[in-house]
N, C-alpha and C. Protein backbone atom coordinates (compact mmCIF):
# COMPACT_ATOMS: atom_id res chain seq x y z
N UNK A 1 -12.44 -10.58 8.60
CA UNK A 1 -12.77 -10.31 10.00
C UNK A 1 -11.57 -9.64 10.69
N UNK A 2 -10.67 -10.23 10.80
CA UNK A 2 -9.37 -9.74 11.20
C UNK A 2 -9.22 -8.22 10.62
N UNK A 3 -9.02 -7.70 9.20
CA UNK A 3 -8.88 -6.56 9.14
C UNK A 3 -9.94 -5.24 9.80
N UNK A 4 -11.36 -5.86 10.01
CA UNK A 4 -12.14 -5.40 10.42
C UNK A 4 -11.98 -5.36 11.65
N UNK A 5 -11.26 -5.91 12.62
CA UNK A 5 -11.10 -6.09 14.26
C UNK A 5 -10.04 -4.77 14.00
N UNK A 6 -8.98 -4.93 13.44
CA UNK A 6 -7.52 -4.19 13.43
C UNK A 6 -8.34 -2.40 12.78
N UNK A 7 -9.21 -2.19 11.96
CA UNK A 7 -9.81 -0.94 12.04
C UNK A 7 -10.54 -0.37 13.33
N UNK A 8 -11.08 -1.37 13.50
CA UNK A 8 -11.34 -0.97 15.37
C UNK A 8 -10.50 -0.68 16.59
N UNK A 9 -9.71 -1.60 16.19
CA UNK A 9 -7.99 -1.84 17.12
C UNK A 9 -7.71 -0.11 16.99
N UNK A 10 -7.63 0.17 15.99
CA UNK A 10 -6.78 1.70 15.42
C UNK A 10 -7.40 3.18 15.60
N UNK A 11 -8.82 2.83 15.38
CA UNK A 11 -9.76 3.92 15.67
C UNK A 11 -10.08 3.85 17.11
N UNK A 12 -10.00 3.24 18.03
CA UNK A 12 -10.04 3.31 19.68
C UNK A 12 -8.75 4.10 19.89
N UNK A 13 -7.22 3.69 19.02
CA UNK A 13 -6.24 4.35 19.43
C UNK A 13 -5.65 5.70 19.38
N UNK A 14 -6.99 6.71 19.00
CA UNK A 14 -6.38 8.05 19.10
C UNK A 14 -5.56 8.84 19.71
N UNK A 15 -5.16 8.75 20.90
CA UNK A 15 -4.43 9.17 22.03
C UNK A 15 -3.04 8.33 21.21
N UNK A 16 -2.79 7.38 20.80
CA UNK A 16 -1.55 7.31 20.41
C UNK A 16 -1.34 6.64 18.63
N UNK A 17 -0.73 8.00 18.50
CA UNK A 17 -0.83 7.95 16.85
C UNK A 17 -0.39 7.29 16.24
N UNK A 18 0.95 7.20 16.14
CA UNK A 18 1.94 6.23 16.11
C UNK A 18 1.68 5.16 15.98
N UNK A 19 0.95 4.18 16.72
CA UNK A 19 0.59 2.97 16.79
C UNK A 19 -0.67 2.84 15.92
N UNK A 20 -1.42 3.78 15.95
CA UNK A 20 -2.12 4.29 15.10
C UNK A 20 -2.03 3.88 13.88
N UNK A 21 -0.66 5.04 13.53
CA UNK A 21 -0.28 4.22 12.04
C UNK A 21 0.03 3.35 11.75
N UNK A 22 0.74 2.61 12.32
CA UNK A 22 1.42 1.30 12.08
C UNK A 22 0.04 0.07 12.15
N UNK A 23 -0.63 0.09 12.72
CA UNK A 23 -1.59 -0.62 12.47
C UNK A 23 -3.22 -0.27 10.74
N UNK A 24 -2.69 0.44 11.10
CA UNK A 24 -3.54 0.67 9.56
C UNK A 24 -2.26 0.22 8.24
N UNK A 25 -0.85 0.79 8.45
CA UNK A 25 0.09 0.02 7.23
C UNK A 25 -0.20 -1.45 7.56
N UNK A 26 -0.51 -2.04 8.68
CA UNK A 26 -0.43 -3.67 8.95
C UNK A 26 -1.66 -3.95 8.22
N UNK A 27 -2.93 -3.11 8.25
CA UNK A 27 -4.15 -3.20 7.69
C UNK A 27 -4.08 -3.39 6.06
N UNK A 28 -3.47 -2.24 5.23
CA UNK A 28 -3.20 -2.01 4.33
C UNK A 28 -2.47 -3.34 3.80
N UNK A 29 -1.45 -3.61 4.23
CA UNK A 29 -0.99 -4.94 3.73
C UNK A 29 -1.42 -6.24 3.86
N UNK A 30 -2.70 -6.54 4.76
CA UNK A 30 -3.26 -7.11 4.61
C UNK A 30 -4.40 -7.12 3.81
N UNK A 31 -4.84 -6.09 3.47
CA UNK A 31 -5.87 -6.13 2.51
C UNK A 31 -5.22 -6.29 1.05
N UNK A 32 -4.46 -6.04 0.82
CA UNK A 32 -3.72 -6.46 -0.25
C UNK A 32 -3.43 -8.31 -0.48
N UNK A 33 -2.99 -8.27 0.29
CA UNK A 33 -2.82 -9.95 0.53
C UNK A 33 -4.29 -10.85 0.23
N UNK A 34 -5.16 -9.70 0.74
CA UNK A 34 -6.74 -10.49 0.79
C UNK A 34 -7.26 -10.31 -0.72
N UNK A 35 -6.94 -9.02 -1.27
CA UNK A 35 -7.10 -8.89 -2.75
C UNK A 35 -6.55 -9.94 -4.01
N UNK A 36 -4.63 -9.83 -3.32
CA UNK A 36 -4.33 -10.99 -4.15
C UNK A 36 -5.07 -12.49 -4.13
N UNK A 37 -5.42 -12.90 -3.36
CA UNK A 37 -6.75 -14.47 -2.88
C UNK A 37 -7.15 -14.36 -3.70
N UNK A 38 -8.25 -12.84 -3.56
CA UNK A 38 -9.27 -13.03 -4.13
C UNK A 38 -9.06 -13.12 -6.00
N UNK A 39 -8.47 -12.39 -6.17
CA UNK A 39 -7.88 -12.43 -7.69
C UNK A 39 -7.18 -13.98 -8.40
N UNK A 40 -6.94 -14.52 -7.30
CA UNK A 40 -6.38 -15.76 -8.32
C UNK A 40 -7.30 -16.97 -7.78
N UNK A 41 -7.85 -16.27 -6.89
CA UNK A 41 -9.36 -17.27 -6.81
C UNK A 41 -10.17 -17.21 -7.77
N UNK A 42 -10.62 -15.76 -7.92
CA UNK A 42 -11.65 -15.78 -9.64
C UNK A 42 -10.64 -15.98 -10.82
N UNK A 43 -9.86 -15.97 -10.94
CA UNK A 43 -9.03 -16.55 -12.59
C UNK A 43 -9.27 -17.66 -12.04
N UNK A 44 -9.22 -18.79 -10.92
CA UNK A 44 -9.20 -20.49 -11.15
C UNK A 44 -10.85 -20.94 -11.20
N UNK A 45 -11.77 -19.87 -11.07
CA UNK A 45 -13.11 -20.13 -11.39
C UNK A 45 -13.40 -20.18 -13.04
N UNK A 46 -14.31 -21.22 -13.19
CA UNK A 46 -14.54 -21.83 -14.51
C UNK A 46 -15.63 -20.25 -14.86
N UNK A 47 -15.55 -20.07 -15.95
CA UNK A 47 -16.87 -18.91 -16.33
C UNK A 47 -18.50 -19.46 -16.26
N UNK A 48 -18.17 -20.61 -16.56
CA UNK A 48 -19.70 -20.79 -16.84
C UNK A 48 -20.23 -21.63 -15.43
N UNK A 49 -20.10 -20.80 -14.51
CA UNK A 49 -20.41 -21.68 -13.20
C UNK A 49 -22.27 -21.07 -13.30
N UNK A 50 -23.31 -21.28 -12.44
CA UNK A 50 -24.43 -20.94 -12.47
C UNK A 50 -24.77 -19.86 -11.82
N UNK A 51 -24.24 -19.90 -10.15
CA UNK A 51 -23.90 -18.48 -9.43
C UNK A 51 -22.72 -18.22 -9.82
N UNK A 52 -22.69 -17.22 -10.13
CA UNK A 52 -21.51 -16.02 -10.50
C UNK A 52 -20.46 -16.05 -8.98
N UNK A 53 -19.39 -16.28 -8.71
CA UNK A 53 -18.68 -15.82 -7.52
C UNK A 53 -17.93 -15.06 -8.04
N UNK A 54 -17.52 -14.25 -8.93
CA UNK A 54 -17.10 -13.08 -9.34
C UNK A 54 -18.09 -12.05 -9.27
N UNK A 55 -17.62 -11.67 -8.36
CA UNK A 55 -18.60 -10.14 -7.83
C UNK A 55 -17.93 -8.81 -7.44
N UNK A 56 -18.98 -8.59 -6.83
CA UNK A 56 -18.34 -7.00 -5.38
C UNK A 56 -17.49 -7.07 -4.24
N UNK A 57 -17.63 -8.71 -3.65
CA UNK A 57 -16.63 -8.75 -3.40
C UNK A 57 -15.12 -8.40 -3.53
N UNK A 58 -14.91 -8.58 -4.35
CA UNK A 58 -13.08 -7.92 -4.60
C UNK A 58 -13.06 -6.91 -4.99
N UNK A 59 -14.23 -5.76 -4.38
CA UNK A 59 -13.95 -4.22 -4.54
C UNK A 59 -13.57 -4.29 -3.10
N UNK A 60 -14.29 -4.68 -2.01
CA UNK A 60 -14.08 -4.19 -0.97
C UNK A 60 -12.63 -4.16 -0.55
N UNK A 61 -11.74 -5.21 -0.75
CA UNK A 61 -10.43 -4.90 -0.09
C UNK A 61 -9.76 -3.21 -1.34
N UNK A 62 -10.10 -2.74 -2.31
CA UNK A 62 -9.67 -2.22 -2.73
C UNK A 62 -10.26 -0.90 -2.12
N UNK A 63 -11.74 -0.98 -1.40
CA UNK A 63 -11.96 0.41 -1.16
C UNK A 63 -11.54 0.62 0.19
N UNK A 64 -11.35 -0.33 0.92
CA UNK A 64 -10.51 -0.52 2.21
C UNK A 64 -9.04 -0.06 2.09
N UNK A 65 -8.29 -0.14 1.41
CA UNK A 65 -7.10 0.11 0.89
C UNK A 65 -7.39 1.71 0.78
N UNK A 66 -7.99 1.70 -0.34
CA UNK A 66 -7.98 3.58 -0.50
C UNK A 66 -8.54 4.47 1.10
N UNK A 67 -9.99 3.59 1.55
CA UNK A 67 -9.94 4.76 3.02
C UNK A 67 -8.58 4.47 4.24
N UNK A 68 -8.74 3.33 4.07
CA UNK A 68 -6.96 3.37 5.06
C UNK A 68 -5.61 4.41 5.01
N UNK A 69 -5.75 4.43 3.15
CA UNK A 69 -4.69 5.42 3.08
C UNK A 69 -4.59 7.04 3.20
N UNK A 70 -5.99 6.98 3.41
CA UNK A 70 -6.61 8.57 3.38
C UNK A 70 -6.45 8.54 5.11
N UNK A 71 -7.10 7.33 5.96
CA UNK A 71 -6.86 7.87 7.04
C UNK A 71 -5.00 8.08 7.69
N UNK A 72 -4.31 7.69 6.96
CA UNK A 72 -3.12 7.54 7.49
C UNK A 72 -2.76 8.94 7.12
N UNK A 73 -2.89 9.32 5.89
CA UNK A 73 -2.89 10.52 5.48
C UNK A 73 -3.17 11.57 6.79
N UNK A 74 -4.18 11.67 7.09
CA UNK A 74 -5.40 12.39 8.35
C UNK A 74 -4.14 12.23 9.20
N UNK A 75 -3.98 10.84 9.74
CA UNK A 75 -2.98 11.07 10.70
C UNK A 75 -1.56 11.20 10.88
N UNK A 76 -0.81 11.77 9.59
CA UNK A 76 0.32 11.92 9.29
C UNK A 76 0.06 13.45 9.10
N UNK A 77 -0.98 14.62 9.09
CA UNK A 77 -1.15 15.26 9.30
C UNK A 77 -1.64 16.08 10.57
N UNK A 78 -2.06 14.98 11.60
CA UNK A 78 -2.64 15.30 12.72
C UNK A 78 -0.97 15.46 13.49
N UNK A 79 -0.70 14.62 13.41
CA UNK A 79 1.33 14.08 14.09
C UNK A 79 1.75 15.29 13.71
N UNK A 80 1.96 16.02 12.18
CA UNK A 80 2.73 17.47 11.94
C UNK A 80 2.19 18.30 12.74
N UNK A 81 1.18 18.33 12.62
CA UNK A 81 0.29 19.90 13.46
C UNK A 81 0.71 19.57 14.82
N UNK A 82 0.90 19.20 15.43
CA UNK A 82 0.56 18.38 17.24
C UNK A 82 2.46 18.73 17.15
N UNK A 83 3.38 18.26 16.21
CA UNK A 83 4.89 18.79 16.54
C UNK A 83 5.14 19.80 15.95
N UNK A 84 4.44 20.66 14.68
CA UNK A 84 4.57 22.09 14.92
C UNK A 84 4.08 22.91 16.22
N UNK A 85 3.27 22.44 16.63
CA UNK A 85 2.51 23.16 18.03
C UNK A 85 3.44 23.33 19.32
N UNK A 86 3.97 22.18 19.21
CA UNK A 86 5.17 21.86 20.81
C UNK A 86 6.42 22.36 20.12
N UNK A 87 6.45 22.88 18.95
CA UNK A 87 7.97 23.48 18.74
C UNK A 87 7.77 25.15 19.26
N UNK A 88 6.43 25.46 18.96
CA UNK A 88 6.05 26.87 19.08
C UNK A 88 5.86 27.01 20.72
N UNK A 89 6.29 26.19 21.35
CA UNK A 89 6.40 26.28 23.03
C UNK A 89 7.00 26.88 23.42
């Protein structure tokens, strides 16, 4: 939930980039943190449980991770263009 509030937090913050980024690296390292859980949560699960809790779950912090880093990307490119522009002033 939290990382999901803090993608919202970040995407309202267009007008300031900066903060921008820094909240998606805060994102990023938290989804990592949420990955590691989840990973030594399923190694302490027995195999032969009846429902499976090894699932799809523990893709999502990984595909969260990859669009986070693409958007930081986006905006580590938006920041160059925006201070090449004000140098050409």
């Amino acid at each position: 939930i939290l990382s999901g509030v803090m993608a919202l937090i970040a995407i309202f913050m267009f007008k300031n980039r900066k903060s921008q980024f820094i909240i998606n690296r805060l994102n990023i390292i938290l989804n990592f943190i949420l990955l590691i859980v989840f990973v030594v949560r399923s190694l302490n699960l027995s195999g032969e449980t009846n429902v499976s809790e090894k699932g799809i779950g523990m893709l999502l912090p990984i595909i969260s991770i990859v669009l986070l880093a693409v958007a930081n990307k986006a905006i580590k490119k938006d920041e160059d263009l925006v201070k090449s522009v004000d140098r050409l002033r």
